[in-house]
C-alpha atoms as a PDB file:
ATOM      1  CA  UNK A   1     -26.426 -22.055  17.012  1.00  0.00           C
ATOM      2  CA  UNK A   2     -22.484 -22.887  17.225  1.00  0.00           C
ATOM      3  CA  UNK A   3     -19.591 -20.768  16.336  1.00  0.00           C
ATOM      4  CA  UNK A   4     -17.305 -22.373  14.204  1.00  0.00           C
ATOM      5  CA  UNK A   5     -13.491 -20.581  13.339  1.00  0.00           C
ATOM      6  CA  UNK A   6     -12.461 -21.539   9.900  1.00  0.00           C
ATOM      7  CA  UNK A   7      -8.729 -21.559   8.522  1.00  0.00           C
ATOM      8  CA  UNK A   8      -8.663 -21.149   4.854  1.00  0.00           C
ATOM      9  CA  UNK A   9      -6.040 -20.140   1.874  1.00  0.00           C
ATOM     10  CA  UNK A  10      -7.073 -18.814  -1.370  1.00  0.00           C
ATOM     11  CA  UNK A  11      -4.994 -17.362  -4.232  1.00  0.00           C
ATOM     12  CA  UNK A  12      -5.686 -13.563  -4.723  1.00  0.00           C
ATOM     13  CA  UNK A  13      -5.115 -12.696  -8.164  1.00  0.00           C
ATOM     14  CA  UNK A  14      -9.014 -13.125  -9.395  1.00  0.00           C
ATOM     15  CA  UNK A  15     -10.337 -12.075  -6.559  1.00  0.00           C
ATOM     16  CA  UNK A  16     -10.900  -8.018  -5.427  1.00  0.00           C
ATOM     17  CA  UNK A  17      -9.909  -8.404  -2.100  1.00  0.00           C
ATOM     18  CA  UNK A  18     -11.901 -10.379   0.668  1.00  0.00           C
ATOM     19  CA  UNK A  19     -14.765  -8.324   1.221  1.00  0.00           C
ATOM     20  CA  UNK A  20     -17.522  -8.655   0.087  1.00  0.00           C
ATOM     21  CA  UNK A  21     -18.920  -5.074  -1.975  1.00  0.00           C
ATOM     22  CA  UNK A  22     -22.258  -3.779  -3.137  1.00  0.00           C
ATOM     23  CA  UNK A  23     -23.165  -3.922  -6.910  1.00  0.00           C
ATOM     24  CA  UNK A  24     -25.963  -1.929  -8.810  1.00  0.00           C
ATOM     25  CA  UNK A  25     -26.761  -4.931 -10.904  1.00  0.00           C
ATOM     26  CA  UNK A  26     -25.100  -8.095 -11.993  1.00  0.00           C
ATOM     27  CA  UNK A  27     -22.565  -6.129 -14.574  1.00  0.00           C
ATOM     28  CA  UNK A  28     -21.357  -4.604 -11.479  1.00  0.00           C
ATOM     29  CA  UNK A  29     -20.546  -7.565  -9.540  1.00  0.00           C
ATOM     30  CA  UNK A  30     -16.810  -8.170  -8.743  1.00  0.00           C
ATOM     31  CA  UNK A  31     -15.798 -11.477  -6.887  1.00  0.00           C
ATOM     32  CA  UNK A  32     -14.796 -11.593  -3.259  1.00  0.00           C
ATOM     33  CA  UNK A  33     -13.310 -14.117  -1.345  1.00  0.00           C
ATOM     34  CA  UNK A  34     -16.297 -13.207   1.808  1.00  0.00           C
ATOM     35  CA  UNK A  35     -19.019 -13.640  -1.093  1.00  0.00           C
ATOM     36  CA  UNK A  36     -17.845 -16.761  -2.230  1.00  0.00           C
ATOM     37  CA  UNK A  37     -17.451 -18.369   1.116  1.00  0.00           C
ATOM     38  CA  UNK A  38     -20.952 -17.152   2.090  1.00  0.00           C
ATOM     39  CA  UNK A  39     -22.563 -18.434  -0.939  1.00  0.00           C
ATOM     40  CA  UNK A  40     -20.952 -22.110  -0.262  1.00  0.00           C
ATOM     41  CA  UNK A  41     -22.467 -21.507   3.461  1.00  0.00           C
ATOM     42  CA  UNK A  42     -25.705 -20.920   2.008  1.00  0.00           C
ATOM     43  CA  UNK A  43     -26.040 -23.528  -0.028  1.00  0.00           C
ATOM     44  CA  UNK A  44     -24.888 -26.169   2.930  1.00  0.00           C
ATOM     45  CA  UNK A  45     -27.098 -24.928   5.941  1.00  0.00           C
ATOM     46  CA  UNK A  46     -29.956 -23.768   2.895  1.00  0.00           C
ATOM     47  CA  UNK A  47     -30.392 -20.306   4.980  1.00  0.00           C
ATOM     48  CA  UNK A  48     -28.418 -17.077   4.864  1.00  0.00           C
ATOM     49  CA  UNK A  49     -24.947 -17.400   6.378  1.00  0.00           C
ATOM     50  CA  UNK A  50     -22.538 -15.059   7.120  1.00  0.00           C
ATOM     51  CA  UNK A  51     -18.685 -14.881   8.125  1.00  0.00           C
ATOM     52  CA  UNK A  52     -16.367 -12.665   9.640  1.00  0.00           C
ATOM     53  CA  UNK A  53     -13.347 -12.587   8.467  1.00  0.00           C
ATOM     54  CA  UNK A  54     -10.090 -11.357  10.668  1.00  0.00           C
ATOM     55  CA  UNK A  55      -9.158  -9.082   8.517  1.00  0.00           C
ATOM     56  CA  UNK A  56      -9.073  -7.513   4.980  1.00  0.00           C
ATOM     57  CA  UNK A  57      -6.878  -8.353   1.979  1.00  0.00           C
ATOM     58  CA  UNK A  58      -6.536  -6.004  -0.476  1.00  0.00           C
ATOM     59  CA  UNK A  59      -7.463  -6.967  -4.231  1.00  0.00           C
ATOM     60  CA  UNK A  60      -4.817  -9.632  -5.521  1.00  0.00           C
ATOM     61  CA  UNK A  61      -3.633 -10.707  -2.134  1.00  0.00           C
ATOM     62  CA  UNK A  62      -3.279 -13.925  -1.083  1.00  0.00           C
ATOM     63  CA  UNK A  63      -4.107 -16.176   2.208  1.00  0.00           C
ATOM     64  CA  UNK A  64      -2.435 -19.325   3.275  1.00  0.00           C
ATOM     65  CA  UNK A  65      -4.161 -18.848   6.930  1.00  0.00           C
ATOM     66  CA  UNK A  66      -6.823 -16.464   6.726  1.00  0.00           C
ATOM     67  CA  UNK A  67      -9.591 -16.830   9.424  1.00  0.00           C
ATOM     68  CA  UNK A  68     -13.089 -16.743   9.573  1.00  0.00           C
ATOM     69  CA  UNK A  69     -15.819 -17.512  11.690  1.00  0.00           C
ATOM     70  CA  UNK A  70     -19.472 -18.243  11.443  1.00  0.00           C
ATOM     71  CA  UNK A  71     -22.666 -19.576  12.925  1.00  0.00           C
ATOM     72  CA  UNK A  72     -24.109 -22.988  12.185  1.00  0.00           C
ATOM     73  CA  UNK A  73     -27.636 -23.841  12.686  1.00  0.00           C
ATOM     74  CA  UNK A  74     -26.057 -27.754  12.647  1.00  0.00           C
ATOM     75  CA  UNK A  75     -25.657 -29.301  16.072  1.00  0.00           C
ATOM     76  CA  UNK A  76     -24.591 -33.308  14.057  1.00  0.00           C
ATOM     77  CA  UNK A  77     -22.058 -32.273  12.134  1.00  0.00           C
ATOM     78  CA  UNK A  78     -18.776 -32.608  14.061  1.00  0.00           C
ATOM     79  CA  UNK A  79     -16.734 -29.143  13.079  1.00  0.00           C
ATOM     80  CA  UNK A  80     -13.906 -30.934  11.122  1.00  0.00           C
ATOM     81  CA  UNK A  81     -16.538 -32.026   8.082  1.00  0.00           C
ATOM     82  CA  UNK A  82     -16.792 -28.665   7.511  1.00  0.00           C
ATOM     83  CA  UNK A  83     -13.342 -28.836   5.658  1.00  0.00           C
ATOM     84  CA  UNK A  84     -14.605 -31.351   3.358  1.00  0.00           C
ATOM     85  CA  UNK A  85     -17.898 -30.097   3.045  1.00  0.00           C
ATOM     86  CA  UNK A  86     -17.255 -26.523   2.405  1.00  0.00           C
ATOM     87  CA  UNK A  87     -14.344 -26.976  -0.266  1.00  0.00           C
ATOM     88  CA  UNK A  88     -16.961 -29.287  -2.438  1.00  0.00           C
ATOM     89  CA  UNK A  89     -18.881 -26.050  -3.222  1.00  0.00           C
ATOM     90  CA  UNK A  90     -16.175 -23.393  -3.347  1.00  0.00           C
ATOM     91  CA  UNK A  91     -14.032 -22.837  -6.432  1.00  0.00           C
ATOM     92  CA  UNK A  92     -10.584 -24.409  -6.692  1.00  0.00           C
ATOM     93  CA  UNK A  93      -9.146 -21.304  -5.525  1.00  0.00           C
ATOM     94  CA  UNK A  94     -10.437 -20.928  -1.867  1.00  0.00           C
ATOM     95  CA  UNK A  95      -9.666 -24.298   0.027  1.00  0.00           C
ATOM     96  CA  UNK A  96     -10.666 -24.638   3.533  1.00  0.00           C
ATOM     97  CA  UNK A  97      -7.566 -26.015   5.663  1.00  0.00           C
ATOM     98  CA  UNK A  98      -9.071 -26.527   9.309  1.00  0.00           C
ATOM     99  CA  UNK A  99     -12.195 -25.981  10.999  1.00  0.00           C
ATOM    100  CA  UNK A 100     -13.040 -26.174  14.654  1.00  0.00           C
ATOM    101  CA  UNK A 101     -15.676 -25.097  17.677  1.00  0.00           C
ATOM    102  CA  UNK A 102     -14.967 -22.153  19.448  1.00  0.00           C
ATOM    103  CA  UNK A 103     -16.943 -20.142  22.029  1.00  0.00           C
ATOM    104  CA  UNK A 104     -20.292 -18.236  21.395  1.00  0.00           C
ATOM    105  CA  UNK A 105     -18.105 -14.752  22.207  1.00  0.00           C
ATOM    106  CA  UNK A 106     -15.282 -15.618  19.722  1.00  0.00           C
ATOM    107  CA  UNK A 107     -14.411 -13.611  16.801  1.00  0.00           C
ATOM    108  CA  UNK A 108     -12.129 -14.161  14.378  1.00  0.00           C
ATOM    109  CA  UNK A 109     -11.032 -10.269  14.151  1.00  0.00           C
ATOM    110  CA  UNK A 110     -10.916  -9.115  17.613  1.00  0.00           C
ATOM    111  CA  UNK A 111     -10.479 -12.410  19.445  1.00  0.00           C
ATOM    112  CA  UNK A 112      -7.156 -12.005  17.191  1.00  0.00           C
ATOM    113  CA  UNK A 113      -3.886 -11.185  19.091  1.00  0.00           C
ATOM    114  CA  UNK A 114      -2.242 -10.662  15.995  1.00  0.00           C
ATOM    115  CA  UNK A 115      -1.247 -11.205  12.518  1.00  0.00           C
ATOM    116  CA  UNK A 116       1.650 -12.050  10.301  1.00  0.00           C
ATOM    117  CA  UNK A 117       2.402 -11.279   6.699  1.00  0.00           C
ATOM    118  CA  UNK A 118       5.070 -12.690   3.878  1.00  0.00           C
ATOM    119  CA  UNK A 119       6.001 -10.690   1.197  1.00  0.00           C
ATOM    120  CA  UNK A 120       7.978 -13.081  -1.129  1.00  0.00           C
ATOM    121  CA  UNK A 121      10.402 -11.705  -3.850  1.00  0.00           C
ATOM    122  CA  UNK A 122      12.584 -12.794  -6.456  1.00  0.00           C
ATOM    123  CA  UNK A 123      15.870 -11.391  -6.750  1.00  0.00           C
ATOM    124  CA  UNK A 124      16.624 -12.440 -10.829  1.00  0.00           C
ATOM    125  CA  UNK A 125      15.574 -11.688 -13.779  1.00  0.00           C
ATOM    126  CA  UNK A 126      15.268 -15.163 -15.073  1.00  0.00           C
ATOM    127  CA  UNK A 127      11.978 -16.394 -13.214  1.00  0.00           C
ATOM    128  CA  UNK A 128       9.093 -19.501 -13.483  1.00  0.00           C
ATOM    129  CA  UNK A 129       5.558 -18.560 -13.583  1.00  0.00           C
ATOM    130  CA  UNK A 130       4.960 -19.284 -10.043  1.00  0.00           C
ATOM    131  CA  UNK A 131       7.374 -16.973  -9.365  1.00  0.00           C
ATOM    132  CA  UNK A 132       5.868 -14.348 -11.883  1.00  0.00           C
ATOM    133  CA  UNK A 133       2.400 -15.040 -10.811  1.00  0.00           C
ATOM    134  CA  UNK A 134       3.443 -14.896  -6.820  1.00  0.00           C
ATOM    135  CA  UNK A 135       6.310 -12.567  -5.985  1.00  0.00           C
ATOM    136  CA  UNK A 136       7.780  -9.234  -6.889  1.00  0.00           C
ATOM    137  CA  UNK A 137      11.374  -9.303  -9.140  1.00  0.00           C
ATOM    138  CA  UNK A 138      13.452  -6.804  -8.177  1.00  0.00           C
ATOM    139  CA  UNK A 139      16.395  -6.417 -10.833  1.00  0.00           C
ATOM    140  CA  UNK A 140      18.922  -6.589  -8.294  1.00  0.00           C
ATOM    141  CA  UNK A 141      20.509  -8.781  -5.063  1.00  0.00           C
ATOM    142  CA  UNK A 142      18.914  -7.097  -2.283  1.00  0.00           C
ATOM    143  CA  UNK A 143      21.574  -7.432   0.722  1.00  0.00           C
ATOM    144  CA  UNK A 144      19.724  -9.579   3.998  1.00  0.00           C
ATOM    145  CA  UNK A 145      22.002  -8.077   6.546  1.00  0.00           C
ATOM    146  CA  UNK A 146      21.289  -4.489   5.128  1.00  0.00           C
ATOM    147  CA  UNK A 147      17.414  -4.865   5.034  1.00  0.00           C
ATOM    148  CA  UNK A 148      17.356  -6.455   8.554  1.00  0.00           C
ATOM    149  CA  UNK A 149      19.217  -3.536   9.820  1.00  0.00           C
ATOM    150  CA  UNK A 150      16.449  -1.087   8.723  1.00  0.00           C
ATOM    151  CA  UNK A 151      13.948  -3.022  10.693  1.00  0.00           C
ATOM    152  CA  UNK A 152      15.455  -2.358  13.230  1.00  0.00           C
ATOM    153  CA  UNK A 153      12.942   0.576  14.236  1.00  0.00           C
ATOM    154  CA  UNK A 154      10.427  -1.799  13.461  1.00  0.00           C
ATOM    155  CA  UNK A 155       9.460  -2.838  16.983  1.00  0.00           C
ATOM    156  CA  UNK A 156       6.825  -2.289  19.504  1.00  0.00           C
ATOM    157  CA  UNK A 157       4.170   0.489  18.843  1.00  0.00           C
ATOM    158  CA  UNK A 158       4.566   2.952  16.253  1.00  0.00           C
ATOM    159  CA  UNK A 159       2.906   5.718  14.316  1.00  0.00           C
ATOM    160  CA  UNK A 160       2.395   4.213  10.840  1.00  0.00           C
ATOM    161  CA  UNK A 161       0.888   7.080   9.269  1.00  0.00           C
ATOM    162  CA  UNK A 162       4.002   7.205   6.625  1.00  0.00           C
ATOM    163  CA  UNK A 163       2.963   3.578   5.319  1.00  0.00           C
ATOM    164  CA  UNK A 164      -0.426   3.934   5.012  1.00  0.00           C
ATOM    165  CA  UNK A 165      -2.566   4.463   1.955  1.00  0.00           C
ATOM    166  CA  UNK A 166      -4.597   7.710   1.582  1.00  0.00           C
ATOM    167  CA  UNK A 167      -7.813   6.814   2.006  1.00  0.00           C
ATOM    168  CA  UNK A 168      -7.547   4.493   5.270  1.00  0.00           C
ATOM    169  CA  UNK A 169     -10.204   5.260   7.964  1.00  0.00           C
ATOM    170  CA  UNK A 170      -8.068   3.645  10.969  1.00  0.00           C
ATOM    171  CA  UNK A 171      -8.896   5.654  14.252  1.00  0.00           C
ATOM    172  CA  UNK A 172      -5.250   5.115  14.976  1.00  0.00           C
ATOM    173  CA  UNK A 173      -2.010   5.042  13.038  1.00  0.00           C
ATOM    174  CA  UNK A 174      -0.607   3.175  16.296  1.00  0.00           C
ATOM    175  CA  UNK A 175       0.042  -0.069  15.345  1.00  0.00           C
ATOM    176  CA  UNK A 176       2.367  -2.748  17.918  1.00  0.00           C
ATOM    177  CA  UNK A 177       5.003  -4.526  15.696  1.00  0.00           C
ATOM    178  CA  UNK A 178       5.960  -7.552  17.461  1.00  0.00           C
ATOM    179  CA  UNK A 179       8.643  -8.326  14.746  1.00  0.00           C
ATOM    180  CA  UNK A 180      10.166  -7.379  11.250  1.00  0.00           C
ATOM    181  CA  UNK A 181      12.619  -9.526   9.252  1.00  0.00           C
ATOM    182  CA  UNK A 182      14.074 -11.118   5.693  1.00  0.00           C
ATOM    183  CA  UNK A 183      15.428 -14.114   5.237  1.00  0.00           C
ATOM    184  CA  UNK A 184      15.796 -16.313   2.195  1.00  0.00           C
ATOM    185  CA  UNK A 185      13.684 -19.415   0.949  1.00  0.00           C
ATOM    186  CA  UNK A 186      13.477 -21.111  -2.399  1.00  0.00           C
ATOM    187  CA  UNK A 187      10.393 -20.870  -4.810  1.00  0.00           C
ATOM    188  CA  UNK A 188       7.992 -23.830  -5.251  1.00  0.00           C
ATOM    189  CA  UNK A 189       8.254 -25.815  -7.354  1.00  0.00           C
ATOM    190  CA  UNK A 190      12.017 -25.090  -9.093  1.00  0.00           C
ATOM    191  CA  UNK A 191      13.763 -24.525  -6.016  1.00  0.00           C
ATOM    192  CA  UNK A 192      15.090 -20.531  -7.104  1.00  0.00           C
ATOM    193  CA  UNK A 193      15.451 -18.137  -4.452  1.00  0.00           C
ATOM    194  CA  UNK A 194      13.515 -16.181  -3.298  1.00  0.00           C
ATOM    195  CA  UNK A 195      13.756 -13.538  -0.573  1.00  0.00           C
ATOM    196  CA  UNK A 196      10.809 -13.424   2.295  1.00  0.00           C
ATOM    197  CA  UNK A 197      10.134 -10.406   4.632  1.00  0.00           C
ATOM    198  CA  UNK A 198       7.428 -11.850   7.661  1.00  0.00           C
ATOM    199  CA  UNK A 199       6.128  -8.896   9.882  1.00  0.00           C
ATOM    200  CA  UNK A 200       3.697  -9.197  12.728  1.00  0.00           C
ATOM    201  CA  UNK A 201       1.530  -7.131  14.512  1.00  0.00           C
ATOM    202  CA  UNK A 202      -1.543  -6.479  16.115  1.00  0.00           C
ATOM    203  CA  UNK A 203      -2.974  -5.147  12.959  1.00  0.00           C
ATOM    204  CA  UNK A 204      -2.137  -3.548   9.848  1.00  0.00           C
ATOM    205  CA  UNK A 205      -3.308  -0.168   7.882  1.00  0.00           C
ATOM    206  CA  UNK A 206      -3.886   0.087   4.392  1.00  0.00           C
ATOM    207  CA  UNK A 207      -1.258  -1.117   2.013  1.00  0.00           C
ATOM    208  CA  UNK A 208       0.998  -1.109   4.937  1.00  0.00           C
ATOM    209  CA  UNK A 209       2.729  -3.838   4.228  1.00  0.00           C
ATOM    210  CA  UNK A 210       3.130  -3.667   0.966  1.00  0.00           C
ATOM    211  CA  UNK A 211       4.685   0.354   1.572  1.00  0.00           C
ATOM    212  CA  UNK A 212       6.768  -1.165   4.060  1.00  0.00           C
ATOM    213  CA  UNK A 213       8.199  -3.142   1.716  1.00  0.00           C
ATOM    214  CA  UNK A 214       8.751  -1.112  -1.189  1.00  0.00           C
ATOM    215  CA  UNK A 215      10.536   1.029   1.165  1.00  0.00           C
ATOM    216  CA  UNK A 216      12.843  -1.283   2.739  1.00  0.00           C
ATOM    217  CA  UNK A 217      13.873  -2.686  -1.117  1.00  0.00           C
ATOM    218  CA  UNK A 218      14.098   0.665  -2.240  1.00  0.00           C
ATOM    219  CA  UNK A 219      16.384   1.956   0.770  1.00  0.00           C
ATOM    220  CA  UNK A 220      18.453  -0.886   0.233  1.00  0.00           C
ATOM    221  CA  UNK A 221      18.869  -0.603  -3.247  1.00  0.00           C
ATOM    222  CA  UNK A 222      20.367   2.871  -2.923  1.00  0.00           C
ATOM    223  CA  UNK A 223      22.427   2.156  -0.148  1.00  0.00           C
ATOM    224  CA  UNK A 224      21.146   3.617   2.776  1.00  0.00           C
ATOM    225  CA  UNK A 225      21.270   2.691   6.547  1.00  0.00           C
ATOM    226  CA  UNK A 226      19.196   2.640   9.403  1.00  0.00           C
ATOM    227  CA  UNK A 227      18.727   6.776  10.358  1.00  0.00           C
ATOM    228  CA  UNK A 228      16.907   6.923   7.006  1.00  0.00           C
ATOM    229  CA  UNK A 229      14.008   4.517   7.762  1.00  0.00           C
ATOM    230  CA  UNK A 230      13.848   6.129  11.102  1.00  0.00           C
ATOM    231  CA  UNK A 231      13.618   9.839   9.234  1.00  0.00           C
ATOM    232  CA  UNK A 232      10.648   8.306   7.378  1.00  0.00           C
ATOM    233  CA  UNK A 233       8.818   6.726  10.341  1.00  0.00           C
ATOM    234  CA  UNK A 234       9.027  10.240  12.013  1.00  0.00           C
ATOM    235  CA  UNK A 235       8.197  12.567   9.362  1.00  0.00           C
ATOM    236  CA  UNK A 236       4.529  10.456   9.658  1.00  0.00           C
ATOM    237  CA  UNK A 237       4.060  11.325   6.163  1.00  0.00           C
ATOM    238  CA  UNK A 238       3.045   8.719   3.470  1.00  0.00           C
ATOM    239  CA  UNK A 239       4.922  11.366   0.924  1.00  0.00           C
ATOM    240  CA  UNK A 240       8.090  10.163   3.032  1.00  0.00           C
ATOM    241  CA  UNK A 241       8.052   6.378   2.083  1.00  0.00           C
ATOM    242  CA  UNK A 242       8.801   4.528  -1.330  1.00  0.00           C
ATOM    243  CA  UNK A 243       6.768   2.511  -3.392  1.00  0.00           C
ATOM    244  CA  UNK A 244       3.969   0.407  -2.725  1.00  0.00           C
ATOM    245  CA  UNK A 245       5.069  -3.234  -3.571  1.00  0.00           C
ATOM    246  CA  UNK A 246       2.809  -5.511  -5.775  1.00  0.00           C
ATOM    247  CA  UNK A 247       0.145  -7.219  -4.271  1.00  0.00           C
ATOM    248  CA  UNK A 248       0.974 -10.563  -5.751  1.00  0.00           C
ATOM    249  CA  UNK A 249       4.122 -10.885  -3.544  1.00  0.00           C
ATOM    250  CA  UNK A 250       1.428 -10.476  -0.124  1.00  0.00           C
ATOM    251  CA  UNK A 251       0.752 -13.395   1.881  1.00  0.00           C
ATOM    252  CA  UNK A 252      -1.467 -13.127   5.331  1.00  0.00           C
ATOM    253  CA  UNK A 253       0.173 -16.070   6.381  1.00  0.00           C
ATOM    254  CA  UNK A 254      -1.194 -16.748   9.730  1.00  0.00           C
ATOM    255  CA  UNK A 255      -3.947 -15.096  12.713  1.00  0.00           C
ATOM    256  CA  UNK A 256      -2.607 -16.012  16.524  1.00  0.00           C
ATOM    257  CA  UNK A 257      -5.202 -16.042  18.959  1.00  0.00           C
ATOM    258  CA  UNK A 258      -2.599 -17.287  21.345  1.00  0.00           C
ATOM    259  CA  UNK A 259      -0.444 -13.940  22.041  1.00  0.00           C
ATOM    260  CA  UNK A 260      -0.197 -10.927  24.286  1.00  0.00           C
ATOM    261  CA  UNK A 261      -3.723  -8.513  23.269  1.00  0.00           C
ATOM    262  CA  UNK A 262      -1.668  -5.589  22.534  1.00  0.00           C
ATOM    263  CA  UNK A 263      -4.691  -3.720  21.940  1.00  0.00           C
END
């Protein structure tokens, strides 16, 4: 057997999250991004495969470099045909993007040093379907300058517990941000702007990302400065924080296995 790391992207919005969930009977079945990729791994080696994935997205999310990694009974193959192989048998909306060989001990969630998110929104009332389909609109300008000032307390290891969904069953709320920011971009494929906010850690909580988010815009929106964000992180206190953002603005955009294991 060979462990092989997959890089893959897949659009969210039909899928309820990545992993894969038990069903009474076929009625009951909802579609996974895990399912679907095992299914396509099935059919190639014809015997039960399974991946890991590196992490969890939440129902809607997207990937443009999720990982995952699995075990091949095929010694031939060279890693690289996986790409072609595997995106011949899954839908349109998972495409395999790399593949490559990787020691018997890797794993694609904690060989993982850390992750990074995009949250992508549109700042204008007047947007494409991509934009719709891919982004949050927020009905005003948000400032830059004013947002990246809030994230300012969003370094190194924190207590989370204010951004995370009820619900979560983390051991920890300690998570080690190695860095917060906006910055603008243009949408694909009219060119409008769009406004991006990329954090990375070591790992993320439920819906954090998406709370941090909706708090930042909302913060800004109203006009208020860095001691606020910093009264929310310390009250630890998911009451404390603003709204949860829309999942169809959430990108995991990349896994590093090449960082500092802060964890």
């Amino acid at each position: 057997m060979r462990n092989v790391l997959l890089t893959l992207s897949y659009d969210g919005t039909d899928f309820c999250g990545w992993q894969k969930q038990a069903y009474a009977d076929e009625k009951s079945r909802v579609r996974t991004v895990q399912e679907e990729l095992e299914n396509a791994l099935t059919r190639l080696h014809n015997q039960k495969t399974l991946v890991y994935g590196s992490g969890r997205t939440d129902s809607g999310v997207h990937a443009a470099g999720q990982a995952a990694h699995f075990f091949s009974p095929l010694s031939s193959i060279p890693a690289k045909n996986y790409v072609r192989a595997l995106n011949a048998y899954l839908p349109s909306d998972i495409r395999i993007t790399d593949a490559a060989d990787v020691p018997d001990d890797f794993s694609a969630r904690t060989s993982a040093t850390s992750r990074v998110y995009r949250y992508f929104i549109s700042p204008r009332r007047n947007i494409d379907a991509f934009q719709a389909r891919y982004s949050w609109l927020v009905p005003y300008e948000p400032d830059i300058p004013r947002l990246n000032a809030l994230c300012g307390c969003l370094k190194g290891e924190i207590d989370c517990t204010s951004f995370c969904a009820s619900g979560d069953e983390s051991l920890s709320m300690m998570r080690y941000i190695e860095r917060a920011h906006f910055f603008e971009s243009s949408s694909f494929p009219s060119g409008n702007p769009l406004i991006v906010f990329e954090i990375e850690a070591n790992a993320f909580l439920w819906n954090m990302v998406r709370t941090i988010t909706g708090t930042l815009i909302g913060l800004d929106r109203t006009g208020k400065d860095l001691p606020h964000m910093q009264k929310i992180l310390d009250a630890k206190d998911r009451r404390a924080a603003g709204e949860t953002a829309p999942a169809r603005g959430l990108f995991l955009y990349k896994v590093r296995f090449d960082g500092v294991r802060r964890h």
